[in-house]
N, C-alpha and C. Protein backbone atom coordinates (compact mmCIF):
# COMPACT_ATOMS: atom_id res chain seq x y z
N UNK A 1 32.95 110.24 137.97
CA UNK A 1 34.32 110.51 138.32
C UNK A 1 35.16 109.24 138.21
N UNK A 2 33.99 108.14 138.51
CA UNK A 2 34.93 106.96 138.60
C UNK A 2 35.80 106.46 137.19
N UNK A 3 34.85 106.30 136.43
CA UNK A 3 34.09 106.46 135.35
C UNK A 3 35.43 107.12 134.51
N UNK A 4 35.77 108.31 134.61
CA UNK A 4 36.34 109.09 133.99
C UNK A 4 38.08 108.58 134.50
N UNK A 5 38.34 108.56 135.46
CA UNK A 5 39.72 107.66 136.16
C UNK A 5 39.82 106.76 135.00
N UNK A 6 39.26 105.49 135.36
CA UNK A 6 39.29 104.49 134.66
C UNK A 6 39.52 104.39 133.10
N UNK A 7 38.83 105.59 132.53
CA UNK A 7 39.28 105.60 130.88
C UNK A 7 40.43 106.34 130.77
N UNK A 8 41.17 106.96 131.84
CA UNK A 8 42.55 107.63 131.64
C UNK A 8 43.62 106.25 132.05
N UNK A 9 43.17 106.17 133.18
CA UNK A 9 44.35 104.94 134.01
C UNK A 9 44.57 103.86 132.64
N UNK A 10 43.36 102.58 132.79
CA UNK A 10 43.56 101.85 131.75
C UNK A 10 44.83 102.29 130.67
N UNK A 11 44.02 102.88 130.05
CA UNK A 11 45.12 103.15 128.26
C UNK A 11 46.66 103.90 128.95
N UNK A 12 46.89 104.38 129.92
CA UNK A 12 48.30 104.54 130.64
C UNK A 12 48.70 103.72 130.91
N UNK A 13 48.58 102.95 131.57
CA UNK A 13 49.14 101.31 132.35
C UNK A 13 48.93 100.22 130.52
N UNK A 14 48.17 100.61 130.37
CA UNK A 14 48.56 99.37 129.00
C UNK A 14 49.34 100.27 128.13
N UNK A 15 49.57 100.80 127.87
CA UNK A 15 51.17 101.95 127.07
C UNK A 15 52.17 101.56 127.90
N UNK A 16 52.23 101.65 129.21
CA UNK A 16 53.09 101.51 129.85
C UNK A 16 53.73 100.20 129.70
N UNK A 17 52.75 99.29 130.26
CA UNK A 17 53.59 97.92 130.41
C UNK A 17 53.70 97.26 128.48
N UNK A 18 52.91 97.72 127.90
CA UNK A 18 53.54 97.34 125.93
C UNK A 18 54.64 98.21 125.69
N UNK A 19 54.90 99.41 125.99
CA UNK A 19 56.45 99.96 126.24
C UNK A 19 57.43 99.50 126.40
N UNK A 20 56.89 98.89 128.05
CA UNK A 20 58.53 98.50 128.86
C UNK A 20 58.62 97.58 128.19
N UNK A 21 57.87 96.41 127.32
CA UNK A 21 58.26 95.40 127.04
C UNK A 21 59.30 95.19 125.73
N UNK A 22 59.17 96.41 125.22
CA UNK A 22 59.80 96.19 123.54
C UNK A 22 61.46 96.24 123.52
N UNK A 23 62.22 96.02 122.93
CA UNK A 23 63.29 95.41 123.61
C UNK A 23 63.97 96.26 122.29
N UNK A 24 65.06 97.13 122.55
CA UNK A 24 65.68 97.92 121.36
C UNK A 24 66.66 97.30 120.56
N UNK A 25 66.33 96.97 119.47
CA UNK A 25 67.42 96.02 118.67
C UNK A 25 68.83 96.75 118.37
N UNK A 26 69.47 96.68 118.87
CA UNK A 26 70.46 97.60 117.73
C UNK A 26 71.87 96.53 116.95
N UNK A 27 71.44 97.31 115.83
CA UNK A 27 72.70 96.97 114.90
C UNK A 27 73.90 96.28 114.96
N UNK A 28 74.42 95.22 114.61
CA UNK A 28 75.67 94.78 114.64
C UNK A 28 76.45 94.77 113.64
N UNK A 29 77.15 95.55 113.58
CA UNK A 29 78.02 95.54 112.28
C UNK A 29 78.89 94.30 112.42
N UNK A 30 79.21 94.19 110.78
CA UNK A 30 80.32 92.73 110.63
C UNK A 30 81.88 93.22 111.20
N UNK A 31 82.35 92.22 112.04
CA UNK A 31 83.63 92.55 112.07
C UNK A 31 84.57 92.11 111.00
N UNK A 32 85.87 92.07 110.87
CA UNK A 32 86.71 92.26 109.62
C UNK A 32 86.84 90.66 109.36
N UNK A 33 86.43 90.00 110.93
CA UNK A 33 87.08 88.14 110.23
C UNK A 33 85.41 87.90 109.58
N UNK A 34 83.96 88.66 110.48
CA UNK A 34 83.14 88.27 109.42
C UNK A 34 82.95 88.58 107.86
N UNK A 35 83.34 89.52 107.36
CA UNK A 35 83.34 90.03 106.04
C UNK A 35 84.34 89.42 105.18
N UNK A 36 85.55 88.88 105.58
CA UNK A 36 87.01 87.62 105.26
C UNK A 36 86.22 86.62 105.02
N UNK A 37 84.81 86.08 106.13
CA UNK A 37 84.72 84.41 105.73
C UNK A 37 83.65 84.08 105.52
N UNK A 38 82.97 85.14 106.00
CA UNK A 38 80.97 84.84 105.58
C UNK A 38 81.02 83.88 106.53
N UNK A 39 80.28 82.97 106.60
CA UNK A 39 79.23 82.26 107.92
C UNK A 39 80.30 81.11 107.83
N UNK A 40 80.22 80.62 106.73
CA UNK A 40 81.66 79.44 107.39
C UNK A 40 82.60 79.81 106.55
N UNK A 41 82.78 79.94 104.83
CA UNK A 41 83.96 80.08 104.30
C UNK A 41 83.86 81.03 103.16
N UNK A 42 85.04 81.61 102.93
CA UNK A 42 84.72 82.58 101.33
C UNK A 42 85.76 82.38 100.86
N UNK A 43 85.88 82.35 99.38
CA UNK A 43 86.67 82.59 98.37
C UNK A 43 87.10 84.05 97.34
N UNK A 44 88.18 83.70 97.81
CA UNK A 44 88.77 85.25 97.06
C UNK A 44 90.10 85.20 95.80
N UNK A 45 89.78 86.42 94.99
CA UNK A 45 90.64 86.33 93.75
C UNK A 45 91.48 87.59 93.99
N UNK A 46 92.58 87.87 93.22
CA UNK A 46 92.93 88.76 93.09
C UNK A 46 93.03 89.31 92.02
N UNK A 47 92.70 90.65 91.90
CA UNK A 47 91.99 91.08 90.36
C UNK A 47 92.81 92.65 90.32
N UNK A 48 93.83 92.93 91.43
CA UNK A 48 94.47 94.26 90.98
C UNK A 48 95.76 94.70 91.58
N UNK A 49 96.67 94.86 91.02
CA UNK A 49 97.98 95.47 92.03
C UNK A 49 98.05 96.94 91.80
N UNK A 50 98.91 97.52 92.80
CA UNK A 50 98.82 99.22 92.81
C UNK A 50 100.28 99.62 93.22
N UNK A 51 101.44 100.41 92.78
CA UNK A 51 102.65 100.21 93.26
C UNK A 51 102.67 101.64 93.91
N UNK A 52 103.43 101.94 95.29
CA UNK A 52 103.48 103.37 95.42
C UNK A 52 105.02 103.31 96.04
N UNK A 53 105.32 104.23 95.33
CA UNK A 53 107.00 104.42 95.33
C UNK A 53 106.60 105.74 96.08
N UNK A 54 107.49 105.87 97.45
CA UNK A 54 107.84 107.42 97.52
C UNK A 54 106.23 108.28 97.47
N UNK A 55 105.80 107.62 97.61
CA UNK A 55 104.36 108.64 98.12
C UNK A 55 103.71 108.92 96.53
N UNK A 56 104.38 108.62 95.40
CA UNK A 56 103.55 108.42 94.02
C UNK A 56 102.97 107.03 93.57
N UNK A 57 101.98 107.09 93.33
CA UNK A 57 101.20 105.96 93.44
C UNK A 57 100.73 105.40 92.00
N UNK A 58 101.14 104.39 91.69
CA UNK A 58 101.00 103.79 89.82
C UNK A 58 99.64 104.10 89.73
N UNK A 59 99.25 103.15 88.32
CA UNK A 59 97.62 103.62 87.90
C UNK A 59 97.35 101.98 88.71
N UNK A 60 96.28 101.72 88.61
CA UNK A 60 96.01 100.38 88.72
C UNK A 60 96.02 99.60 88.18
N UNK A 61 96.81 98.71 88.11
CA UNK A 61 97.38 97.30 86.71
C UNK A 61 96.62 96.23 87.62
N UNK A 62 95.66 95.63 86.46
CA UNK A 62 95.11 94.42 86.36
C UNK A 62 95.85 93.42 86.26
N UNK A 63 95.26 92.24 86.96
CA UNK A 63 96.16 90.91 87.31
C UNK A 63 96.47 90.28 86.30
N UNK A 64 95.54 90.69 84.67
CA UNK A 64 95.78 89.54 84.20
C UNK A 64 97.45 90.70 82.86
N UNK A 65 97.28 92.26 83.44
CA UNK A 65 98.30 92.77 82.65
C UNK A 65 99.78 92.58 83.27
N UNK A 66 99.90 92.02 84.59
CA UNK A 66 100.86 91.95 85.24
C UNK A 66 102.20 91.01 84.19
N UNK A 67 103.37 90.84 84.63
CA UNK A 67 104.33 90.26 84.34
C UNK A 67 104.44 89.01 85.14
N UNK A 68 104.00 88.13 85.50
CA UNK A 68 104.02 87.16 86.05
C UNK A 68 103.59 85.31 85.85
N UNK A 69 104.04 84.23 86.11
CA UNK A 69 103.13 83.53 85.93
C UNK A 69 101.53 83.17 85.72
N UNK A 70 101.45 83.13 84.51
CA UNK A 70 99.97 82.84 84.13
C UNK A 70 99.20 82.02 85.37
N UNK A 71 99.70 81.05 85.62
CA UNK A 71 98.85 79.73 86.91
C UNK A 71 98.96 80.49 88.17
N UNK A 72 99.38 81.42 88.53
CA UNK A 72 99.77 82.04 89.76
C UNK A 72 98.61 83.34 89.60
N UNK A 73 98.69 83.79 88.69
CA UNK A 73 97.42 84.54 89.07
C UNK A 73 96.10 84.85 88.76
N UNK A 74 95.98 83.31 88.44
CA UNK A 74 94.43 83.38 88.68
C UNK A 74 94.18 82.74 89.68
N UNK A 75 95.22 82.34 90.86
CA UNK A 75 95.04 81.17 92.25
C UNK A 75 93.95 81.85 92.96
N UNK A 76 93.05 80.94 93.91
CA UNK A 76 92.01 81.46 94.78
C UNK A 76 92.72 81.12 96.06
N UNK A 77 92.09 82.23 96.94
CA UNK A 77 92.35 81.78 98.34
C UNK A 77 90.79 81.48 99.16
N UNK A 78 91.03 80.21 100.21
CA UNK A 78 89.64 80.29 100.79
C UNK A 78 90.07 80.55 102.19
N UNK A 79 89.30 81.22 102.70
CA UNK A 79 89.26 82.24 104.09
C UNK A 79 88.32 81.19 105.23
N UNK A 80 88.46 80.53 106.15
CA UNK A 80 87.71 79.99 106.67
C UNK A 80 87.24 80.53 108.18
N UNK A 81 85.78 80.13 108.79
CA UNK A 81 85.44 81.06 109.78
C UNK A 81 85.49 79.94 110.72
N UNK A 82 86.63 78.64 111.04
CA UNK A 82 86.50 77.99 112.27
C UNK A 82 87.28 78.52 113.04
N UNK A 83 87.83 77.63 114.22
CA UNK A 83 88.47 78.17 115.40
C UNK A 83 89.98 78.45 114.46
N UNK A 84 90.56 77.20 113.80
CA UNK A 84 91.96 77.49 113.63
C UNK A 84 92.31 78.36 112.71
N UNK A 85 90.98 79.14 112.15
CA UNK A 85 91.62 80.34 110.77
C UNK A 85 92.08 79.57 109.59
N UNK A 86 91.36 78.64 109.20
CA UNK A 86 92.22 77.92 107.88
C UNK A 86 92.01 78.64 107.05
N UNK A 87 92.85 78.60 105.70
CA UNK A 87 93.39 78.89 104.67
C UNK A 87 94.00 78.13 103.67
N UNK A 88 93.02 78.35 102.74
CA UNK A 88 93.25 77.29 101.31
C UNK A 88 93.59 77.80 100.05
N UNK A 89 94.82 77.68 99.63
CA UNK A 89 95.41 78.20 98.18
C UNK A 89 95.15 77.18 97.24
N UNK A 90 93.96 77.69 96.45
CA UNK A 90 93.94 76.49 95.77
C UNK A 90 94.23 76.99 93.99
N UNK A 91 94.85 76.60 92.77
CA UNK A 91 94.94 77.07 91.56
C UNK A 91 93.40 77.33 91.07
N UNK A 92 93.91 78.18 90.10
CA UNK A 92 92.65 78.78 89.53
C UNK A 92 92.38 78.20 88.12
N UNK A 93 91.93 78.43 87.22
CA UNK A 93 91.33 78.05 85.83
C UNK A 93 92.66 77.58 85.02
N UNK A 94 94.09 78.47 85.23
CA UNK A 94 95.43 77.88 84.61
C UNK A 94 96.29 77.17 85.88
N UNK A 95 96.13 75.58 85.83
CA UNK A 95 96.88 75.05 86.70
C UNK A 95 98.95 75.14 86.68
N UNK A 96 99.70 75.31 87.65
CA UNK A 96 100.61 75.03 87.13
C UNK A 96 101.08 73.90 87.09
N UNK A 97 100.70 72.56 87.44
CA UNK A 97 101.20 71.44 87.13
C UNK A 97 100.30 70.36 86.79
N UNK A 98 100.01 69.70 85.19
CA UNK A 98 99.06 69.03 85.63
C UNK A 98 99.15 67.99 86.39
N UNK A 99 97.69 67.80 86.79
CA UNK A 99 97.56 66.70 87.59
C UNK A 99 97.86 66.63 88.94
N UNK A 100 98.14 67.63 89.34
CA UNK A 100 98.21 68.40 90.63
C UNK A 100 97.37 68.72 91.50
N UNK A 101 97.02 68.43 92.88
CA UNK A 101 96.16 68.51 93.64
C UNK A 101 95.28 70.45 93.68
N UNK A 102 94.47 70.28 93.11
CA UNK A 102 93.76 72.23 93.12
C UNK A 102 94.09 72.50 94.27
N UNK A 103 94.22 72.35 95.58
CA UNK A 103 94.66 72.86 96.74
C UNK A 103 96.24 72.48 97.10
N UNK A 104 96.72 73.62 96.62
CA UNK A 104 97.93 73.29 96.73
C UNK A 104 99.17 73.74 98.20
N UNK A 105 98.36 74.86 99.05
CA UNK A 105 99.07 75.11 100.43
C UNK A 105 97.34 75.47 101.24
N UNK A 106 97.95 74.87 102.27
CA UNK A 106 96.97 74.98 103.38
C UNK A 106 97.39 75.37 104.81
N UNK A 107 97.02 76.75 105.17
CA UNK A 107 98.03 77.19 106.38
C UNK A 107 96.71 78.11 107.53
N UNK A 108 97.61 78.83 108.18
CA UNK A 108 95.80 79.56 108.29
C UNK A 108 96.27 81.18 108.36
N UNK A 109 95.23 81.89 108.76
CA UNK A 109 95.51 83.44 108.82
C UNK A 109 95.04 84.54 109.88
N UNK A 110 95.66 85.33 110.04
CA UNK A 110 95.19 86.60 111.56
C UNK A 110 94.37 87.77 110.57
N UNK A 111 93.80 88.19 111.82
CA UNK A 111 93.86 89.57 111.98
C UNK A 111 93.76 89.82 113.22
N UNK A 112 93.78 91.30 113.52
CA UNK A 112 94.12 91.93 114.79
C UNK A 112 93.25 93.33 114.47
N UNK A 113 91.93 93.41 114.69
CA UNK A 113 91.16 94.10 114.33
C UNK A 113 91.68 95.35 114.74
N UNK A 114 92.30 95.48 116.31
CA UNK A 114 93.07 97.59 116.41
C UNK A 114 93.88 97.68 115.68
N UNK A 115 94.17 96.94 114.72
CA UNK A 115 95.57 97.56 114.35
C UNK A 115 94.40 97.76 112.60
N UNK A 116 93.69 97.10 112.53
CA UNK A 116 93.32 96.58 110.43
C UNK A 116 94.66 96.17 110.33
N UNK A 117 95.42 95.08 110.63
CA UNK A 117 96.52 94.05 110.01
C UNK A 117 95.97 92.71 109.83
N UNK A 118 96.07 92.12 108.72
CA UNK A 118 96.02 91.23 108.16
C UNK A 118 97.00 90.03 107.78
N UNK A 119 97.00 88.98 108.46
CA UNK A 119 98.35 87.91 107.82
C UNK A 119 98.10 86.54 107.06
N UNK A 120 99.01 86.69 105.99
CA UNK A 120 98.01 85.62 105.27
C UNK A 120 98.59 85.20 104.02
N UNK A 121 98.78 84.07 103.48
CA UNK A 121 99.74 83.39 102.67
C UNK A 121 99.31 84.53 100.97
N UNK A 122 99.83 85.06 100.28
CA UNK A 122 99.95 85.57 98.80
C UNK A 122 100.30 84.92 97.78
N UNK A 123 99.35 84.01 96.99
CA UNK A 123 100.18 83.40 95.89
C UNK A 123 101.19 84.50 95.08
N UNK A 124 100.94 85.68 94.47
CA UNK A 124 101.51 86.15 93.96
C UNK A 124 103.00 86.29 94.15
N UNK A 125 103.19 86.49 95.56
CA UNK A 125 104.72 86.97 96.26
C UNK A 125 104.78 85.44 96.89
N UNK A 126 103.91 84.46 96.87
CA UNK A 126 104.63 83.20 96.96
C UNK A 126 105.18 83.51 98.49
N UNK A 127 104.59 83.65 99.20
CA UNK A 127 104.79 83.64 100.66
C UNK A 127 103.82 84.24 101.26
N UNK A 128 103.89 84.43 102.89
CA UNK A 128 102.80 84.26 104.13
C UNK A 128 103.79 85.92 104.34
N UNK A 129 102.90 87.22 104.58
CA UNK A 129 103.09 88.40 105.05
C UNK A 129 101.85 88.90 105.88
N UNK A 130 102.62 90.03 106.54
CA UNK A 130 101.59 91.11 107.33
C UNK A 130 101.25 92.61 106.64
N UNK A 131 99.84 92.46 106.33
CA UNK A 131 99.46 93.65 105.39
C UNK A 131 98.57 94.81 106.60
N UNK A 132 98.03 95.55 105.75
CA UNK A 132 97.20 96.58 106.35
C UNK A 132 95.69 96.64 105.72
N UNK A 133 94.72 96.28 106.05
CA UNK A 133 93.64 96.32 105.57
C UNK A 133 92.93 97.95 104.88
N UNK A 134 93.13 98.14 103.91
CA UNK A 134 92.73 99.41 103.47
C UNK A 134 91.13 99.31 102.89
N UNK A 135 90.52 98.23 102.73
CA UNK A 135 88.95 98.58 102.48
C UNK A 135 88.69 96.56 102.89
N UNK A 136 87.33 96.41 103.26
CA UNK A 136 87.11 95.21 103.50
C UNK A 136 85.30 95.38 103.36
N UNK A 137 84.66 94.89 102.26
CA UNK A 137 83.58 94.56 102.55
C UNK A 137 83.28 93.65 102.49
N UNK A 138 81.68 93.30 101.92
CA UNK A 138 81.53 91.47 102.15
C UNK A 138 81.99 91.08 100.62
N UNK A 139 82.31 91.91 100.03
CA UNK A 139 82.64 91.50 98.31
C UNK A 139 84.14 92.14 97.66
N UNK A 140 84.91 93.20 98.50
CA UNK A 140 86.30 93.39 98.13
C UNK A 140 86.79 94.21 99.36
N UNK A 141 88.22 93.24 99.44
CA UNK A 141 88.97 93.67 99.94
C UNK A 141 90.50 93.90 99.27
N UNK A 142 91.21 95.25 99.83
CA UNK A 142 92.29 95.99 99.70
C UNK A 142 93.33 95.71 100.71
N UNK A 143 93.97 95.68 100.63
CA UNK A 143 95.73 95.22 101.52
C UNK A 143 96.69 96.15 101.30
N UNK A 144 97.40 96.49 102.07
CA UNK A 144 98.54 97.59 101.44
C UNK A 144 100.03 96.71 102.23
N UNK A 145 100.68 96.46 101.67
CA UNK A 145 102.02 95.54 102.24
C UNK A 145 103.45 96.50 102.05
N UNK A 146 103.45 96.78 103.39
CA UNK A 146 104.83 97.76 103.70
C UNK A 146 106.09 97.15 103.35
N UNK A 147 107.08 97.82 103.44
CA UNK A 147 108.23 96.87 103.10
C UNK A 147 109.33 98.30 104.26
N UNK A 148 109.92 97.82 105.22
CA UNK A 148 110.30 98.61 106.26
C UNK A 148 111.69 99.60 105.35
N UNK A 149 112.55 98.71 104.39
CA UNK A 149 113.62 99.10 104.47
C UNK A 149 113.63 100.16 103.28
N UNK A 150 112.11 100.31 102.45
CA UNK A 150 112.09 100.93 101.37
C UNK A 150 111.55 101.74 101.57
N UNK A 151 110.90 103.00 101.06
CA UNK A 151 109.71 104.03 101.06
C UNK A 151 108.48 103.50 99.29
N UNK A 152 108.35 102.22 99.79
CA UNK A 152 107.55 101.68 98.72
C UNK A 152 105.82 101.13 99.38
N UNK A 153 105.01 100.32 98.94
CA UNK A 153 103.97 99.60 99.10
C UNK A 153 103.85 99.36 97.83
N UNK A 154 102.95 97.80 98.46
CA UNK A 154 102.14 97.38 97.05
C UNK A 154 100.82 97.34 97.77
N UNK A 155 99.80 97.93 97.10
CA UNK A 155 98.49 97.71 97.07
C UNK A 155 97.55 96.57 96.72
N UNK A 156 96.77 95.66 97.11
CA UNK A 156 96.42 94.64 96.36
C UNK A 156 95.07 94.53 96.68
N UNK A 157 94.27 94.33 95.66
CA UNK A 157 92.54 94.38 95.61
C UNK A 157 92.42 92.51 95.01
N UNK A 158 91.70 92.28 95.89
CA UNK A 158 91.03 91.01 96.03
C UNK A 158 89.46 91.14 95.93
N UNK A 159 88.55 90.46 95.22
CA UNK A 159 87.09 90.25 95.18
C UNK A 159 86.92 89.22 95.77
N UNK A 160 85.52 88.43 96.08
CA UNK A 160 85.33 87.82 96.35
C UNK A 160 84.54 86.77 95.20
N UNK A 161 84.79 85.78 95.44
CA UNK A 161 83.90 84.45 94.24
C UNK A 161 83.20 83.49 94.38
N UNK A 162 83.03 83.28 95.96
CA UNK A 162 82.13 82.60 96.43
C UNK A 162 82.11 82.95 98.02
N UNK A 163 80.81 81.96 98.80
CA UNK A 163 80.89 82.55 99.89
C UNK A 163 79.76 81.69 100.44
N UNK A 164 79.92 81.14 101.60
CA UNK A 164 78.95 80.11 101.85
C UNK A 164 79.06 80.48 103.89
């Protein structure tokens, strides 16, 4: 009888206490500033604009079919993951001035994860706006930039080109 206890108890109490011990991992998804900067910094291009007038929405025009300065859009932006949010505009493969420092504005940038808003200098529009994050992974992100007084947006798809 004893005998028979003992080969039940044992293997219960050792299930038991290797049980309680295992510790449930769960998942952390990236939040929106980790997927922006990777572990310390990332670099991003912009590779698409999208126009929507009035709730009709263009096809997708490539950066390099756009109407715009050549040196302006191939500029990179770097996304940084310290305390102050830096941000580095630096020219891309067509400089516009030679001899010109490759980092040419250095400012920094938000987000505000309840809202998916995004703020953050645009070489293209040549100024610092507040967008809407419409897709963000660790390799492309989408922006949609309202404009209050119009029934317009521009859409803008950014990749990523490095990432450290």
């Amino acid at each position: 009888m004893r005998h028979s206890i003992r080969l039940v108890l044992i293997p219960v109490v050792v299930g038991w206490l290797l049980g309680g011990c295992s510790e449930k991992i769960e998942p952390k998804p990236a939040t929106y500033s980790q997927l922006l900067t990777g572990t310390d910094k990332k670099t991003w291009k912009m590779v698409s604009l999208q126009v929507i007038d009035d709730g009709n929405a263009s096809s997708v025009i490539p950066v390099a079919q756009l109407n715009a300065d050549p040196c302006v859009k191939d500029d990179l932006l770097t996304f940084y993951a310290d305390a102050e949010h830096k941000l580095e505009a630096s020219e891309g493969a067509t400089s516009c001035q030679l001899g010109a420092p490759d980092i040419y504005l250095t400012d920094d940038w938000t987000i505000v994860n309840a809202t998916a808003s995004i703020t953050f200098y645009i070489p293209l529009f040549d100024g610092k706006y507040i967008a809407t994050i419409k897709n963000l992974t660790a390799t492309v992100l989408t922006i949609e930039l309202y404009f209050g007084d119009i029934n317009a947006s521009y859409r803008v798809t950014f990749n990523s080109t490095t990432s450290k």
